[in-house]
C-alpha atoms as a PDB file:
ATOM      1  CA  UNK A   1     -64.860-216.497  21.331  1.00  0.00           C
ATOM      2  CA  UNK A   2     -63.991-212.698  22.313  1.00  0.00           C
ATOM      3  CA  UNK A   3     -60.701-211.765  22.552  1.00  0.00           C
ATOM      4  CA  UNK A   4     -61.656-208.344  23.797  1.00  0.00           C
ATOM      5  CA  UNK A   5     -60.039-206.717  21.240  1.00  0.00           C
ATOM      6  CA  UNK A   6     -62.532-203.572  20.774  1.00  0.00           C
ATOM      7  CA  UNK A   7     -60.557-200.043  21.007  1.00  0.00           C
ATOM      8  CA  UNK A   8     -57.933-198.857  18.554  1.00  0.00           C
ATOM      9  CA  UNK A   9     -55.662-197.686  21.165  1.00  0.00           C
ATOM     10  CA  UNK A  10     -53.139-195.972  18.973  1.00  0.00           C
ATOM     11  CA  UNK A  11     -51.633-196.116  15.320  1.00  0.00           C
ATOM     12  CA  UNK A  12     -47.460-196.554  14.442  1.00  0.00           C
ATOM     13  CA  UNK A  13     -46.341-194.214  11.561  1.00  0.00           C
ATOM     14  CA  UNK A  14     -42.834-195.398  10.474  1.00  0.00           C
ATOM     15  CA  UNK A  15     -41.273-192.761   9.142  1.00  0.00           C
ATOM     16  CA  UNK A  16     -37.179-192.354   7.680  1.00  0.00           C
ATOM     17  CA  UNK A  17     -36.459-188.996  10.011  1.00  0.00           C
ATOM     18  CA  UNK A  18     -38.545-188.312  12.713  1.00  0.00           C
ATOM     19  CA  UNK A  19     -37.323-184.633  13.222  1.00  0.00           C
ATOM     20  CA  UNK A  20     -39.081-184.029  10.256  1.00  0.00           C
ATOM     21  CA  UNK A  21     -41.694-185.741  10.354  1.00  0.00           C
ATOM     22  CA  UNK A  22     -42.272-184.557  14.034  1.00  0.00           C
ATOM     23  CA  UNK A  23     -42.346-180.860  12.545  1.00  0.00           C
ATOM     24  CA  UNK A  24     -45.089-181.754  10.250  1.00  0.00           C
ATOM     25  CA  UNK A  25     -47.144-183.640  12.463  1.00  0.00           C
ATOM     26  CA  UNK A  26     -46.819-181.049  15.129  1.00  0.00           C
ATOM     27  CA  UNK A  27     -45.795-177.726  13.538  1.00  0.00           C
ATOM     28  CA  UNK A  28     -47.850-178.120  10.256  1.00  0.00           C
ATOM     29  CA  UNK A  29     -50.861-180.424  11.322  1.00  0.00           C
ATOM     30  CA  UNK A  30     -50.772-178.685  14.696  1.00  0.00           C
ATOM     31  CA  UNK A  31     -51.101-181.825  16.558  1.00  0.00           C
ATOM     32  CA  UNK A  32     -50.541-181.263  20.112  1.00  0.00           C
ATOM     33  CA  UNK A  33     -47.168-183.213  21.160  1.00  0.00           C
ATOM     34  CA  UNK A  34     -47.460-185.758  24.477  1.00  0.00           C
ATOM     35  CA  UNK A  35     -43.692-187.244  23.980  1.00  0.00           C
ATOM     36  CA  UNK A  36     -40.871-187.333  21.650  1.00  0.00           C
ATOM     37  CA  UNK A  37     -37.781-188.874  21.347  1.00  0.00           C
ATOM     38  CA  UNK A  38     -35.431-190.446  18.691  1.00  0.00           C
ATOM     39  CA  UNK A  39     -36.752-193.525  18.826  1.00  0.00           C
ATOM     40  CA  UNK A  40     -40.134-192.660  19.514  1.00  0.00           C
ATOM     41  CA  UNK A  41     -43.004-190.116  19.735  1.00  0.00           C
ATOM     42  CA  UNK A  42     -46.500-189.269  20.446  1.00  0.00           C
ATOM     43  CA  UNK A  43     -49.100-186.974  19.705  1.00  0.00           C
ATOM     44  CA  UNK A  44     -52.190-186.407  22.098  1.00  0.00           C
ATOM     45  CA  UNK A  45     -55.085-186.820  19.376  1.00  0.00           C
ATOM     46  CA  UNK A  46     -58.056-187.539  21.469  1.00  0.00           C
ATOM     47  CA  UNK A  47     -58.438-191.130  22.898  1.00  0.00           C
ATOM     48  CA  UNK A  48     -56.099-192.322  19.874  1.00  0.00           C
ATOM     49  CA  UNK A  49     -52.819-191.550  20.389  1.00  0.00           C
ATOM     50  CA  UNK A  50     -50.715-191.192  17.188  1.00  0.00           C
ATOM     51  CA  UNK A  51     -46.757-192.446  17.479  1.00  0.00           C
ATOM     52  CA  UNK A  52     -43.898-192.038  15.068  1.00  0.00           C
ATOM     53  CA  UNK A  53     -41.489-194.570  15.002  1.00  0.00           C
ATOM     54  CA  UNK A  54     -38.428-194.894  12.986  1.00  0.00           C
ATOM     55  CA  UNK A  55     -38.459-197.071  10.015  1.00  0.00           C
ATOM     56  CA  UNK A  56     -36.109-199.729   8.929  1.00  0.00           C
ATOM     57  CA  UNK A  57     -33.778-199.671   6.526  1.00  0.00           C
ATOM     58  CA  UNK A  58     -31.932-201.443   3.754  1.00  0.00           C
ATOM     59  CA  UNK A  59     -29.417-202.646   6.614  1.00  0.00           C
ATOM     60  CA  UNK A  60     -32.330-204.052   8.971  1.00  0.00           C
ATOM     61  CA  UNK A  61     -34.405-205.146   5.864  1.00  0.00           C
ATOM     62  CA  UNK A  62     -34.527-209.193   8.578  1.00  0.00           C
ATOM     63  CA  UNK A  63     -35.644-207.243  11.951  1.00  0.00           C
ATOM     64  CA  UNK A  64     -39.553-208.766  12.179  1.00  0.00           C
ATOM     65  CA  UNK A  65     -41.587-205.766  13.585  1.00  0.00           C
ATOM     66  CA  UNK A  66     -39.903-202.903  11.616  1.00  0.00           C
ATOM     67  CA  UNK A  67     -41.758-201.432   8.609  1.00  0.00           C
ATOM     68  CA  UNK A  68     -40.706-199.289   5.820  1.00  0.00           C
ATOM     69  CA  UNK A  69     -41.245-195.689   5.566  1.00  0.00           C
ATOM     70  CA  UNK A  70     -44.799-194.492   4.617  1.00  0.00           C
ATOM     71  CA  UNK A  71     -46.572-197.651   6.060  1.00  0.00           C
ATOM     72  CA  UNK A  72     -48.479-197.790   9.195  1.00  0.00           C
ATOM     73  CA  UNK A  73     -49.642-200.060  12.343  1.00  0.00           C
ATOM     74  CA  UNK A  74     -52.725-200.435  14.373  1.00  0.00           C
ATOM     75  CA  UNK A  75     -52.229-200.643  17.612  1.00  0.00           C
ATOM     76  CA  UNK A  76     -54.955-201.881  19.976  1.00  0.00           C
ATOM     77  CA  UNK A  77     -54.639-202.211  24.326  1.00  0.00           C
ATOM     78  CA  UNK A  78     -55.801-205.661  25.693  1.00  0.00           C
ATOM     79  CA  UNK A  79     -56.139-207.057  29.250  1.00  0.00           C
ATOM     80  CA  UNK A  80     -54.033-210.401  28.868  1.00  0.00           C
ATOM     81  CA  UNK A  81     -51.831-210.526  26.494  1.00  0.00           C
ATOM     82  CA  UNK A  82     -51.138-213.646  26.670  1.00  0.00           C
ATOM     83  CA  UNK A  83     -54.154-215.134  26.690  1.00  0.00           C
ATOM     84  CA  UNK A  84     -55.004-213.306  23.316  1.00  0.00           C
ATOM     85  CA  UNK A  85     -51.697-214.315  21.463  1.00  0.00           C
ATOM     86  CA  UNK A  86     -52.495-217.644  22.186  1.00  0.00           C
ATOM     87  CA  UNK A  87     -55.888-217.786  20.862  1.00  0.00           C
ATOM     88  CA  UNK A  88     -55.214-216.370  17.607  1.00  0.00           C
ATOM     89  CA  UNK A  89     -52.224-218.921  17.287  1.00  0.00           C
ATOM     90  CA  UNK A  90     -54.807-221.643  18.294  1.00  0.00           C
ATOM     91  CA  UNK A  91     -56.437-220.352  15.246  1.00  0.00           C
ATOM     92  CA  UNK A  92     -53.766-220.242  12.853  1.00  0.00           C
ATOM     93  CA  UNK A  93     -52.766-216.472  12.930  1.00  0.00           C
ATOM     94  CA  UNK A  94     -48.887-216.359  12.723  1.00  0.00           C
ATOM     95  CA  UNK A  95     -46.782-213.214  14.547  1.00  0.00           C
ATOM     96  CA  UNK A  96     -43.914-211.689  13.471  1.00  0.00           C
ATOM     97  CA  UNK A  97     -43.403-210.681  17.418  1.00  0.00           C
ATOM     98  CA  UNK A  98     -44.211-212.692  20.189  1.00  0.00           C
ATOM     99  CA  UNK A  99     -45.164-210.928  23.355  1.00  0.00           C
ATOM    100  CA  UNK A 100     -42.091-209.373  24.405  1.00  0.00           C
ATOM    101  CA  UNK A 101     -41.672-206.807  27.848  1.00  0.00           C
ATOM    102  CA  UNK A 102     -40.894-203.671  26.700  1.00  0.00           C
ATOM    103  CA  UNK A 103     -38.678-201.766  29.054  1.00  0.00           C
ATOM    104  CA  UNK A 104     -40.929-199.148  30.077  1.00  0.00           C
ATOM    105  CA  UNK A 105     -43.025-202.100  31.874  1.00  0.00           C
ATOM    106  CA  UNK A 106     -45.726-203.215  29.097  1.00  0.00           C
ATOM    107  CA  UNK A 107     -46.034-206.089  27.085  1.00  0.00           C
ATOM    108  CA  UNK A 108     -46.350-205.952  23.134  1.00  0.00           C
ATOM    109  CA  UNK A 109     -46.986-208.726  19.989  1.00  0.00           C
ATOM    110  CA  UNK A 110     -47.054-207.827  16.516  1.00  0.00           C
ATOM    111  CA  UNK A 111     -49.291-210.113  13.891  1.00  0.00           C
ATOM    112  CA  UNK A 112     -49.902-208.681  10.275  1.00  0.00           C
ATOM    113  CA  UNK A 113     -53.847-208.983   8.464  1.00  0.00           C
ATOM    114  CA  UNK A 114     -54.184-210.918   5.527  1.00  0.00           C
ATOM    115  CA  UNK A 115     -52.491-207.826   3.216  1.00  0.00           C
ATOM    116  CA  UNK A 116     -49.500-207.278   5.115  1.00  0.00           C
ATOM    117  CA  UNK A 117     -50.934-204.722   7.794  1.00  0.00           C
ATOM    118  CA  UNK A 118     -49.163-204.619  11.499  1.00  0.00           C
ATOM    119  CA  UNK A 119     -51.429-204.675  14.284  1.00  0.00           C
ATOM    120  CA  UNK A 120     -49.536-204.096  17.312  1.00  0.00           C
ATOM    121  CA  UNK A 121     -50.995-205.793  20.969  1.00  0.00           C
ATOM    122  CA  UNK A 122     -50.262-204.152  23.845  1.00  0.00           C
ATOM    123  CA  UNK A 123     -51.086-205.260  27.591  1.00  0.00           C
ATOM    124  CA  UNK A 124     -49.718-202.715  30.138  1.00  0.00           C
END
């Protein structure tokens, strides 16, 4: 069955201070900056966006979703999100996030590969 799951849509750096880590992304690297915020920011890197996102730690060590410093996440768009977590759960493939609505209007899930890997799904 296809789950129309074909495009990486974007990838989730979690990083401990996204000032700097925004400088060297944008200042060093020279990527060219789409959005930024404290919570969350985005680089306009061709038809793969690349996002920063703050990293847990030591005191949110429980929050499902959140990865250390230094790791990443694949994220990938689909059409029905809800279709597509529920046929991977059919097939035993457990998420750390259901679908939740995120408040700027789209839809996300998180699941992890066989290693550990995020892979963010995002409808909307």
């Amino acid at each position: 069955m296809s789950l129309q799951i074909q495009k990486l849509d974007y990838i989730i750096i979690f990083v401990s201070d996204m000032q700097r880590s925004t400088g060297f992304y944008h200042d060093l690297l020279g990527l060219p900056l789409r959005f930024t915020s404290s919570g969350w920011t985005e680089f306009a890197t061709g038809s793969t966006t690349i996002a920063l996102h703050p990293a847990r730690d030591a005191e949110q060590s429980s929050i499902k979703g959140l990865s250390p410093a230094g790791q990443a996440q694949l994220g990938f768009h689909v059409d029905n999100l809800n279709s597509v977590y529920s046929s991977l759960q059919a097939q035993g493939v457990e998420f750390s996030m259901p679908p939740i609505q995120q408040p700027e209007g789209g839809i996300v899930a998180v699941l992890h590969d066989p290693d550990g890997l995020g892979i963010t799904l995002r409808q909307g």
